[in-house]
C-alpha atoms as a PDB file:
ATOM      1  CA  UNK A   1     106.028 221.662  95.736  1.00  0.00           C
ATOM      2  CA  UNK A   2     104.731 220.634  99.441  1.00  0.00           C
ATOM      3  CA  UNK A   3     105.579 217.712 101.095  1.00  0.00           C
ATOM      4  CA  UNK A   4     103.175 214.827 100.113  1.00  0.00           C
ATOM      5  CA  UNK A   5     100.929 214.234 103.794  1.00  0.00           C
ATOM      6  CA  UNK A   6     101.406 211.500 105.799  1.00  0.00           C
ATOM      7  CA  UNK A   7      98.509 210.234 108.189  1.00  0.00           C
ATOM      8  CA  UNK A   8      98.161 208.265 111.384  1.00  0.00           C
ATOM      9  CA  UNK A   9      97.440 205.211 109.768  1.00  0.00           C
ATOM     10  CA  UNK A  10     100.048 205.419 107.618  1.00  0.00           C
ATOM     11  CA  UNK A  11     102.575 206.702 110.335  1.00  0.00           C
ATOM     12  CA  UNK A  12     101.182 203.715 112.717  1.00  0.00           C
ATOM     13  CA  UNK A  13     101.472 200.678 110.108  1.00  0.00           C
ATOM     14  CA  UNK A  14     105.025 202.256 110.235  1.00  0.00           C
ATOM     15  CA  UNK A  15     106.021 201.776 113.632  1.00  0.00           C
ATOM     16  CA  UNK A  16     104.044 198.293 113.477  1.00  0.00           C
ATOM     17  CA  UNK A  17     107.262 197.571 111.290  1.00  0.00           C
ATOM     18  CA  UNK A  18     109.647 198.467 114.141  1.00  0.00           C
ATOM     19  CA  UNK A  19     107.644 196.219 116.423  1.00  0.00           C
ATOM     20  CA  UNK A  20     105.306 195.331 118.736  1.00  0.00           C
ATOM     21  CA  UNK A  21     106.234 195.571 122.040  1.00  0.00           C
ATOM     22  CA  UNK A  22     109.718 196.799 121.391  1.00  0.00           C
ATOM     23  CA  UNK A  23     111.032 200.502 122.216  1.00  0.00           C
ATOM     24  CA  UNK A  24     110.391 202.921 119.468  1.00  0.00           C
ATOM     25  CA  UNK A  25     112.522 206.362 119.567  1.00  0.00           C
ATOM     26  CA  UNK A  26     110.429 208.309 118.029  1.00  0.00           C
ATOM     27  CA  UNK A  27     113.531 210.854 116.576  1.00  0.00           C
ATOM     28  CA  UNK A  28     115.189 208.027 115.019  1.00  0.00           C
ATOM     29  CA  UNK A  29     112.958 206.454 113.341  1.00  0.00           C
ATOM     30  CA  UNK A  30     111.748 210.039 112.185  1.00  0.00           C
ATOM     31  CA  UNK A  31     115.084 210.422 110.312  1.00  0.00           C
ATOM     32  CA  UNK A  32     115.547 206.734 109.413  1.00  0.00           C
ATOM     33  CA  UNK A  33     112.438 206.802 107.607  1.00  0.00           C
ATOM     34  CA  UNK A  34     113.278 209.876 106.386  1.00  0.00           C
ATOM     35  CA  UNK A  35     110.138 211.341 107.488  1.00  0.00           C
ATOM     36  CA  UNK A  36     110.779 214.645 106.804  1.00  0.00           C
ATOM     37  CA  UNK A  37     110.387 213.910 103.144  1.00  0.00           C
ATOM     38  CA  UNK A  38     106.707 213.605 104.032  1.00  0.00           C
ATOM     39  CA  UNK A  39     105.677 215.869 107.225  1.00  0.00           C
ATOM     40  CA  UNK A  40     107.403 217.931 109.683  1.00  0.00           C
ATOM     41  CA  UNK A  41     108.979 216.964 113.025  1.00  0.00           C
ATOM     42  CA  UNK A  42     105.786 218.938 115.053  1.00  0.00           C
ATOM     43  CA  UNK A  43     103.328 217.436 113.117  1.00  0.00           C
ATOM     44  CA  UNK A  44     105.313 213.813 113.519  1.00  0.00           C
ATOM     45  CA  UNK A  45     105.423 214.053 117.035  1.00  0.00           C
ATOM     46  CA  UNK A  46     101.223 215.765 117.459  1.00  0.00           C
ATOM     47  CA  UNK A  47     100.158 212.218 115.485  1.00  0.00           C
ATOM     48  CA  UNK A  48     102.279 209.888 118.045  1.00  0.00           C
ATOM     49  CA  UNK A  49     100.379 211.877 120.360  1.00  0.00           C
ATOM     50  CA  UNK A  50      96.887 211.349 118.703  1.00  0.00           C
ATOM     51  CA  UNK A  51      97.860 207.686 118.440  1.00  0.00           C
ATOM     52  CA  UNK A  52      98.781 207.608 122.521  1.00  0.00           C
ATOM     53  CA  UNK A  53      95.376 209.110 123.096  1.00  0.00           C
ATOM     54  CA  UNK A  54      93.492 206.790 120.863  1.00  0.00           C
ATOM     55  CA  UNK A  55      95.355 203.610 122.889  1.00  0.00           C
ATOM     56  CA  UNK A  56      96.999 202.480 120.168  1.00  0.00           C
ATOM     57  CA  UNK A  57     100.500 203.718 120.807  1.00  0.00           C
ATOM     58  CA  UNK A  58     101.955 204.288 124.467  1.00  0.00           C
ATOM     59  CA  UNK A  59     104.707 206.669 126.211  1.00  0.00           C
ATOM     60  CA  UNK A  60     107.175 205.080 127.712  1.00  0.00           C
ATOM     61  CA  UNK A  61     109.682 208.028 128.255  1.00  0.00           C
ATOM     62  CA  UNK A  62     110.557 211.200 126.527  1.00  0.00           C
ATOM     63  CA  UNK A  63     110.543 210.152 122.899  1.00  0.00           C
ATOM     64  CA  UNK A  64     110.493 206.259 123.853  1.00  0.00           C
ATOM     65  CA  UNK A  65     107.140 204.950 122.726  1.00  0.00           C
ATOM     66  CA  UNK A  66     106.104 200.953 122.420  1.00  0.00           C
ATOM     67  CA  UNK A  67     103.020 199.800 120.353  1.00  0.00           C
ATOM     68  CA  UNK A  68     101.125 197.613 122.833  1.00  0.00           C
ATOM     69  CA  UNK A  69     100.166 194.055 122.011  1.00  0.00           C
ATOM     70  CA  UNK A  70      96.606 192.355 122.942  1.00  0.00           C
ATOM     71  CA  UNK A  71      97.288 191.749 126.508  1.00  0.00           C
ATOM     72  CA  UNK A  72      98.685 194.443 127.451  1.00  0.00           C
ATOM     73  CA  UNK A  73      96.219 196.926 125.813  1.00  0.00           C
ATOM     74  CA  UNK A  74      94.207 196.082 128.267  1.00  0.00           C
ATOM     75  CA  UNK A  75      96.533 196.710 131.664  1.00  0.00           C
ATOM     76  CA  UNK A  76      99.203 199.003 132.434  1.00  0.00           C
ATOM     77  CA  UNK A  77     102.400 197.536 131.374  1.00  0.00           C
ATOM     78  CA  UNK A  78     104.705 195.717 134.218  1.00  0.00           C
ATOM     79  CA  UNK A  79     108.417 196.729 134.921  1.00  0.00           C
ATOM     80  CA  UNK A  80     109.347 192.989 133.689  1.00  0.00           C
ATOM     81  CA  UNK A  81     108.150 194.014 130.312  1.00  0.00           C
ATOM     82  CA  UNK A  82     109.514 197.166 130.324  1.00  0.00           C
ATOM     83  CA  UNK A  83     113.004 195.452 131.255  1.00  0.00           C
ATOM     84  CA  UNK A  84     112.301 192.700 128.368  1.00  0.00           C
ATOM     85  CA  UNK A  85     112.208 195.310 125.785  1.00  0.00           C
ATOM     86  CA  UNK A  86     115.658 196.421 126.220  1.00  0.00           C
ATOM     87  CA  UNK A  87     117.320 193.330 127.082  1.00  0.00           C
ATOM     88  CA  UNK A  88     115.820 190.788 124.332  1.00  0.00           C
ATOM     89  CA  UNK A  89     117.503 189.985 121.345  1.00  0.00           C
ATOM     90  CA  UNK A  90     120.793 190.781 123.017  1.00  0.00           C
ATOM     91  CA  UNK A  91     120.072 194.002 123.655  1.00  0.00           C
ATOM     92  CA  UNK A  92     121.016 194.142 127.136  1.00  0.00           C
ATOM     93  CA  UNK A  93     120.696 192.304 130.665  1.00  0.00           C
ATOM     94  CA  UNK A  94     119.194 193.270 133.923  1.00  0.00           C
ATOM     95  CA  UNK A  95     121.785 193.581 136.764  1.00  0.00           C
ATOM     96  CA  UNK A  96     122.323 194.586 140.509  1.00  0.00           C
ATOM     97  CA  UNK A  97     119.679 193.408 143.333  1.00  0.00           C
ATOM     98  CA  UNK A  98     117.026 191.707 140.994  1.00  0.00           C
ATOM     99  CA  UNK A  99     119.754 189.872 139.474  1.00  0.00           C
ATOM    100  CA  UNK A 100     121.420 189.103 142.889  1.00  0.00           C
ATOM    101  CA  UNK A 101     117.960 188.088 143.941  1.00  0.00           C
ATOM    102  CA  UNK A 102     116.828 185.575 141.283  1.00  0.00           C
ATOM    103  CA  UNK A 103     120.156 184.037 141.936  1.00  0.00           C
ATOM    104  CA  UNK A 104     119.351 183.241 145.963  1.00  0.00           C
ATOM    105  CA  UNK A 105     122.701 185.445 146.251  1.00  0.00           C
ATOM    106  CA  UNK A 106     120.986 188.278 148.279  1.00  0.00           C
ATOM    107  CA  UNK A 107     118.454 186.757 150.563  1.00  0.00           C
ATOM    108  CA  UNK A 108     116.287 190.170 150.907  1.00  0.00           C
ATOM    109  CA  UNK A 109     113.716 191.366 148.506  1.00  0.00           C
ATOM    110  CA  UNK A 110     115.101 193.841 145.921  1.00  0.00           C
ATOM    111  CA  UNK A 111     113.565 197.819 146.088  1.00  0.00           C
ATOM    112  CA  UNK A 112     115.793 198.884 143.170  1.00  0.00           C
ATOM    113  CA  UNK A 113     116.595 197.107 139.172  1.00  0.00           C
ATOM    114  CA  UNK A 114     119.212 198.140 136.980  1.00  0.00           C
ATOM    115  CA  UNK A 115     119.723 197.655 133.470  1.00  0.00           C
ATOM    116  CA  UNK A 116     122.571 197.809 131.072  1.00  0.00           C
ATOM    117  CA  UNK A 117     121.630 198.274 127.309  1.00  0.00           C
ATOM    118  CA  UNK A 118     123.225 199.117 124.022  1.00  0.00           C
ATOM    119  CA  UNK A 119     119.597 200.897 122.512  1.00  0.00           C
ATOM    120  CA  UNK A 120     119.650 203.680 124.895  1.00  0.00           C
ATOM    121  CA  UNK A 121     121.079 207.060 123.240  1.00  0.00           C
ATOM    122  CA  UNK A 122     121.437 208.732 126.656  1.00  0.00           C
ATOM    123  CA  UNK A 123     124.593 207.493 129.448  1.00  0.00           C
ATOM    124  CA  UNK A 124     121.563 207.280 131.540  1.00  0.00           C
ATOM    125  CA  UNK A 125     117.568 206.778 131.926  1.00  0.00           C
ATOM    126  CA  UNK A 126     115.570 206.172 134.610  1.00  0.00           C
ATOM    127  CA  UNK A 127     112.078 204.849 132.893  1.00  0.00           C
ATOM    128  CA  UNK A 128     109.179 203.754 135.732  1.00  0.00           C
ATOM    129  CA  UNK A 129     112.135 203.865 138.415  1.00  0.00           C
ATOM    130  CA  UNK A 130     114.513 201.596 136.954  1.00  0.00           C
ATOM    131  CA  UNK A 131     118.015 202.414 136.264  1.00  0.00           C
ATOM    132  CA  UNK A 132     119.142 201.771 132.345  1.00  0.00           C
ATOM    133  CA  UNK A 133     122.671 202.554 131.781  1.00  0.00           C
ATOM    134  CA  UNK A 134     124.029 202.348 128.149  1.00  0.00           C
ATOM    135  CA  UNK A 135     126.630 199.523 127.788  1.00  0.00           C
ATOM    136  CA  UNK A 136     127.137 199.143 124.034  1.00  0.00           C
ATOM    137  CA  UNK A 137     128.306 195.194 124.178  1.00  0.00           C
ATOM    138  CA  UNK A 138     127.305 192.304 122.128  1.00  0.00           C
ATOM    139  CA  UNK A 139     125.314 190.187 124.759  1.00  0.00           C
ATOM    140  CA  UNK A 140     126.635 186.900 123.891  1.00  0.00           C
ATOM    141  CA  UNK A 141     125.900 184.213 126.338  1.00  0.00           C
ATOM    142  CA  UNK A 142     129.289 184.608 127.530  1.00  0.00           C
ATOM    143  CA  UNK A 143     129.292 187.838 128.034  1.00  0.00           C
ATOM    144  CA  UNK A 144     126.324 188.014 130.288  1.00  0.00           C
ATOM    145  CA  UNK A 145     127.652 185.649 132.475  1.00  0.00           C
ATOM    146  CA  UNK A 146     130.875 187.520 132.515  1.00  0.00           C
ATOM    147  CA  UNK A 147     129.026 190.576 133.185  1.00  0.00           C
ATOM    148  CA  UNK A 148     126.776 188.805 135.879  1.00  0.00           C
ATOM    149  CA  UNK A 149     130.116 187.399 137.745  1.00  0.00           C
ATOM    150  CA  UNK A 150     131.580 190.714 137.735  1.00  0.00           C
ATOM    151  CA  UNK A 151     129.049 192.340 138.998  1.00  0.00           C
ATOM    152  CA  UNK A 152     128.101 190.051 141.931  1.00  0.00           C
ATOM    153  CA  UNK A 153     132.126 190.617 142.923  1.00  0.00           C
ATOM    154  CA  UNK A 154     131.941 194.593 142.814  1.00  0.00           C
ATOM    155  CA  UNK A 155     128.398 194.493 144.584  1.00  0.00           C
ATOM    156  CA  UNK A 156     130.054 192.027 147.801  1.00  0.00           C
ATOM    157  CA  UNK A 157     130.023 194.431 150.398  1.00  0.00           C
ATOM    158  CA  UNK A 158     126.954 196.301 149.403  1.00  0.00           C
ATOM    159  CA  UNK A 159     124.655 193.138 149.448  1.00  0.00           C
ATOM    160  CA  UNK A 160     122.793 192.364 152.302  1.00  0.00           C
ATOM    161  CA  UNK A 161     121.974 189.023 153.728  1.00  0.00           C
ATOM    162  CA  UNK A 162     124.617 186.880 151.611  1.00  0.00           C
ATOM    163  CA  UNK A 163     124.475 183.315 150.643  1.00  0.00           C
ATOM    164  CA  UNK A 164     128.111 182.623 150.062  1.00  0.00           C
ATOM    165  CA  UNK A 165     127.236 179.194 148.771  1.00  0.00           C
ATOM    166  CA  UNK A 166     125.335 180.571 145.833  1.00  0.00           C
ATOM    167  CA  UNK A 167     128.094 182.742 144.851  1.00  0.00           C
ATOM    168  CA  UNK A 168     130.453 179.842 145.174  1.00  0.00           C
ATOM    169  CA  UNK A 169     128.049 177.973 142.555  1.00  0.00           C
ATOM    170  CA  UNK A 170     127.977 180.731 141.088  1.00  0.00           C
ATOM    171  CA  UNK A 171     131.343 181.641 139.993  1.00  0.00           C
ATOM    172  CA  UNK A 172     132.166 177.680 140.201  1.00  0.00           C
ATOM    173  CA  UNK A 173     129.842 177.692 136.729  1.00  0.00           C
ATOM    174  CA  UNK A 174     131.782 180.669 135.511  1.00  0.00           C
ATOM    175  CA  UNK A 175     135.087 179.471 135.389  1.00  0.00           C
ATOM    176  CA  UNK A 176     133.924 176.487 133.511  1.00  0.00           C
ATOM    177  CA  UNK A 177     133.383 178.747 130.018  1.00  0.00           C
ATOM    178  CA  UNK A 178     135.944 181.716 131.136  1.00  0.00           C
ATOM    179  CA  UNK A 179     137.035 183.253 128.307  1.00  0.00           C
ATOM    180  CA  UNK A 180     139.683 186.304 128.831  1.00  0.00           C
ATOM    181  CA  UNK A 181     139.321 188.494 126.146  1.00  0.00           C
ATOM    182  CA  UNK A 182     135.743 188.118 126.412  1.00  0.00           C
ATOM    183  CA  UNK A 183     136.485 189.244 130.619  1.00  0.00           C
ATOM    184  CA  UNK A 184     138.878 192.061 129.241  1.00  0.00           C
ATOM    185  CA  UNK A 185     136.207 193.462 126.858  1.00  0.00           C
ATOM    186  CA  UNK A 186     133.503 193.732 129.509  1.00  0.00           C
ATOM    187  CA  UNK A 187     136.068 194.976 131.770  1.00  0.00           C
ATOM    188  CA  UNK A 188     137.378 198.265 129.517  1.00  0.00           C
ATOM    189  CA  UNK A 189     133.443 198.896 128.636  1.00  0.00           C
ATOM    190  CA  UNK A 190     132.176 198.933 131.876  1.00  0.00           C
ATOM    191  CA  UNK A 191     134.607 200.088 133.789  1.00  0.00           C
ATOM    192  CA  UNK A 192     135.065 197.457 137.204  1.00  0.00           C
ATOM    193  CA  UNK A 193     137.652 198.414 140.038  1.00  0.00           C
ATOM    194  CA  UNK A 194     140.697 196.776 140.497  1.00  0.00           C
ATOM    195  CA  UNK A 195     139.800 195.327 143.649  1.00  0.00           C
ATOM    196  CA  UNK A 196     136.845 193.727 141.578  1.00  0.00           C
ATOM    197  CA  UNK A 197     139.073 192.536 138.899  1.00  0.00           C
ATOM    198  CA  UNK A 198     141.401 191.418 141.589  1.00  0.00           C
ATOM    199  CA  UNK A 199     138.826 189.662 143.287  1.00  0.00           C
ATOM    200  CA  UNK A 200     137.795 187.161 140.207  1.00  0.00           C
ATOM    201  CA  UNK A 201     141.775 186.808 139.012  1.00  0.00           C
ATOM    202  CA  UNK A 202     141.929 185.060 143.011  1.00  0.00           C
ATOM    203  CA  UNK A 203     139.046 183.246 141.910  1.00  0.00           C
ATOM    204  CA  UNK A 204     140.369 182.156 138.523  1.00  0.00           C
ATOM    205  CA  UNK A 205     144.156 181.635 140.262  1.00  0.00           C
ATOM    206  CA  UNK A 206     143.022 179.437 142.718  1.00  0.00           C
ATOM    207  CA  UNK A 207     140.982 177.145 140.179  1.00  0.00           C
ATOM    208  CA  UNK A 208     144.282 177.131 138.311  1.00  0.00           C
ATOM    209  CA  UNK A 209     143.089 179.312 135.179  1.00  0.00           C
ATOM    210  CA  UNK A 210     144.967 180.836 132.862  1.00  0.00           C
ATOM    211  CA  UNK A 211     144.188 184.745 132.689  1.00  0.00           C
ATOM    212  CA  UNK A 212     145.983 187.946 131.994  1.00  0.00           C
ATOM    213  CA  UNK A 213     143.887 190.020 134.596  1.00  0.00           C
ATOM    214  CA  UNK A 214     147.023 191.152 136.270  1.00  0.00           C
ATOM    215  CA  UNK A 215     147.828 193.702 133.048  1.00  0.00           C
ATOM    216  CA  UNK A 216     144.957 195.912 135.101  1.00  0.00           C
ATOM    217  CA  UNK A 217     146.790 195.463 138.854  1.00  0.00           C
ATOM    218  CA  UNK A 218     149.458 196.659 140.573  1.00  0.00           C
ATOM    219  CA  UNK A 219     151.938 194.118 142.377  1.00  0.00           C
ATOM    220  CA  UNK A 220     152.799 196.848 144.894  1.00  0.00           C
ATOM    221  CA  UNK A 221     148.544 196.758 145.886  1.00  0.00           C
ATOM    222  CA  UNK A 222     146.509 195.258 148.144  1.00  0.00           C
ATOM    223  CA  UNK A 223     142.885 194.966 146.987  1.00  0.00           C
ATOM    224  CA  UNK A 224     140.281 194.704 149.390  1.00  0.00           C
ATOM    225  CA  UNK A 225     137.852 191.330 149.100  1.00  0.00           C
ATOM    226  CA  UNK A 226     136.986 188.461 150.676  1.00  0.00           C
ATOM    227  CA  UNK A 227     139.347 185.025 149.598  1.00  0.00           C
ATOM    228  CA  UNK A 228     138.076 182.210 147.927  1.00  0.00           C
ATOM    229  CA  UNK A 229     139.053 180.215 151.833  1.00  0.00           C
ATOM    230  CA  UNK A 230     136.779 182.682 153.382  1.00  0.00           C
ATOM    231  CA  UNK A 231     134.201 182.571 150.894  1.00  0.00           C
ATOM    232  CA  UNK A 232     134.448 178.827 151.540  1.00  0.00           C
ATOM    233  CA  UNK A 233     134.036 179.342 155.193  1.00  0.00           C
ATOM    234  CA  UNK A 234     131.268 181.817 155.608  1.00  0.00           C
ATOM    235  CA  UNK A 235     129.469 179.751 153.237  1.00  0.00           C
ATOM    236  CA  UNK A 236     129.592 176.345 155.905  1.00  0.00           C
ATOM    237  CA  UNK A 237     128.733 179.409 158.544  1.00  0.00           C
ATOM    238  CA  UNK A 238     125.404 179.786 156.509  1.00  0.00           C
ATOM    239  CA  UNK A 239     124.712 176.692 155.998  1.00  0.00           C
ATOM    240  CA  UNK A 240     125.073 175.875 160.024  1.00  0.00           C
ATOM    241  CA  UNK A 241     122.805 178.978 160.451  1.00  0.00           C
ATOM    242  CA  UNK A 242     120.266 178.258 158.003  1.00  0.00           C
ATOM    243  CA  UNK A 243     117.290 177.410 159.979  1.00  0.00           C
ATOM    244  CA  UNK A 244     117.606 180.918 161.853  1.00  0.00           C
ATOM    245  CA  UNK A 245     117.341 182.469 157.985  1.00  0.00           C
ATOM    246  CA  UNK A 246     114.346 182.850 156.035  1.00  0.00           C
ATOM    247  CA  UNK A 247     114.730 182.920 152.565  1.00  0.00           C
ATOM    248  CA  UNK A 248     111.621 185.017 150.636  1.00  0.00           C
ATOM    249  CA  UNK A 249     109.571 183.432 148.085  1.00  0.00           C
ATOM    250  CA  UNK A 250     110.542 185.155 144.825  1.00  0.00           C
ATOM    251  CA  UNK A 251     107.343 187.065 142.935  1.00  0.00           C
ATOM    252  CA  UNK A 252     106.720 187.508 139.602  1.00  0.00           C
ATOM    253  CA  UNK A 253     106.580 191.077 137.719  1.00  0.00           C
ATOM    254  CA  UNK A 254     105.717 194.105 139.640  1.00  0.00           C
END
């Protein structure tokens, strides 16, 4: 006995149940749905193409495909939406210069984005030339501001055009909610340097809290980064220079 046919409708009111504008792998949901009960993996994959040519399903990447809503039907979608699909829902967060950028940290325009995700199957993607990096985490409020923190420390002396009073207010709002094992989680999963690690236990030292940050140093190193003094100081250096900067206006979506 054959397998009983499945057609595009039926295949597209599917995927309408995984979401609208939301990342569809086509191979998983192929075996989650146990599919294969019903057609084969070819003829799967030649009606997701039939549904891309008839607009109603789009490519993102190889085997990535999003059902577009209204707007977008109509327009090619933007990199902000692309990055919204994977971080939503606490799915992942966008990091390095956009990040830096929206936080008047780094003063020039971002060229590249980054994101870290827990949907991604691959260690690494590159989808419309941004970076996604799978980072299986919960994505907790804390734990995006942990990441954010961390990665503004181990991204000091590749930034260009610093405002050292933003990262001042920026870690100064950190160390309000610091949680350690939430900082020693994020730390084993993604892997920071010691001299980054270093870096935010001399933060958290000289605001007096209470970490255990040292378990991933040793006493006989010397880690390379700016103190919390010379943060301090280049920061009233910008701030005596600022009329000679120019700080960008910040634009929406690419």
């Amino acid at each position: 006995m054959g397998r009983p046919k499945s057609s595009s409708r039926e295949i597209m009111l599917l995927l309408i149940d995984h979401g609208v504008m939301e990342p569809l792998f086509a191979s998983q949901i192929y075996k989650e749905e146990r599919l294969i009960e019903r057609l084969t993996e070819q003829n799967y994959f030649q009606i997701l193409s039939r549904l891309c040519k008839n607009g109603k399903l789009r490519k993102l990447a190889k085997g990535i495909y999003y059902i577009p809503n209204y707007d977008v039907s109509f327009r090619q979608i933007t990199d902000n939406e692309i990055v919204e699909m994977f971080t939503n829902y606490h799915n992942g967060i966008e990091v390095g210069e956009k990040m830096f950028y929206d936080n008047k940290i780094m003063l020039n325009r971002y060229s590249k984005r980054m994101v870290y995700t827990s949907l991604i199957k691959d260690r690494k993607m590159i989808m419309n030339g941004i970076v996604f990096k799978r980072i299986c985490l919960s994505y907790s409020k804390i734990e995006r501001t942990t990441i954010e923190i961390l990665e503004v420390l181990d991204n000091y002396y590749r930034m260009s055009d610093v405002d050292h009073r933003s990262i001042i207010d920026f870690y100064l709002r950190f160390i309000k909610n610091y949680d350690d094992n939430v900082a020693r989680r994020v730390i084993d999963t993604i892997g920071y340097s010691k001299s980054t690690i270093d870096f935010l236990k001399a933060i958290l030292d000289k605001y007096r809290i209470p970490n255990t940050l040292s378990d991933y140093l040793s006493k006989r190193s010397k880690y390379k980064h700016p103190t919390v003094d010379e943060l301090k100081y280049m920061a009233d250096w910008d701030r005596r220079n600022l009329k000679r900067r120019k700080i960008p206006n910040q634009t929406k979506g690419i």
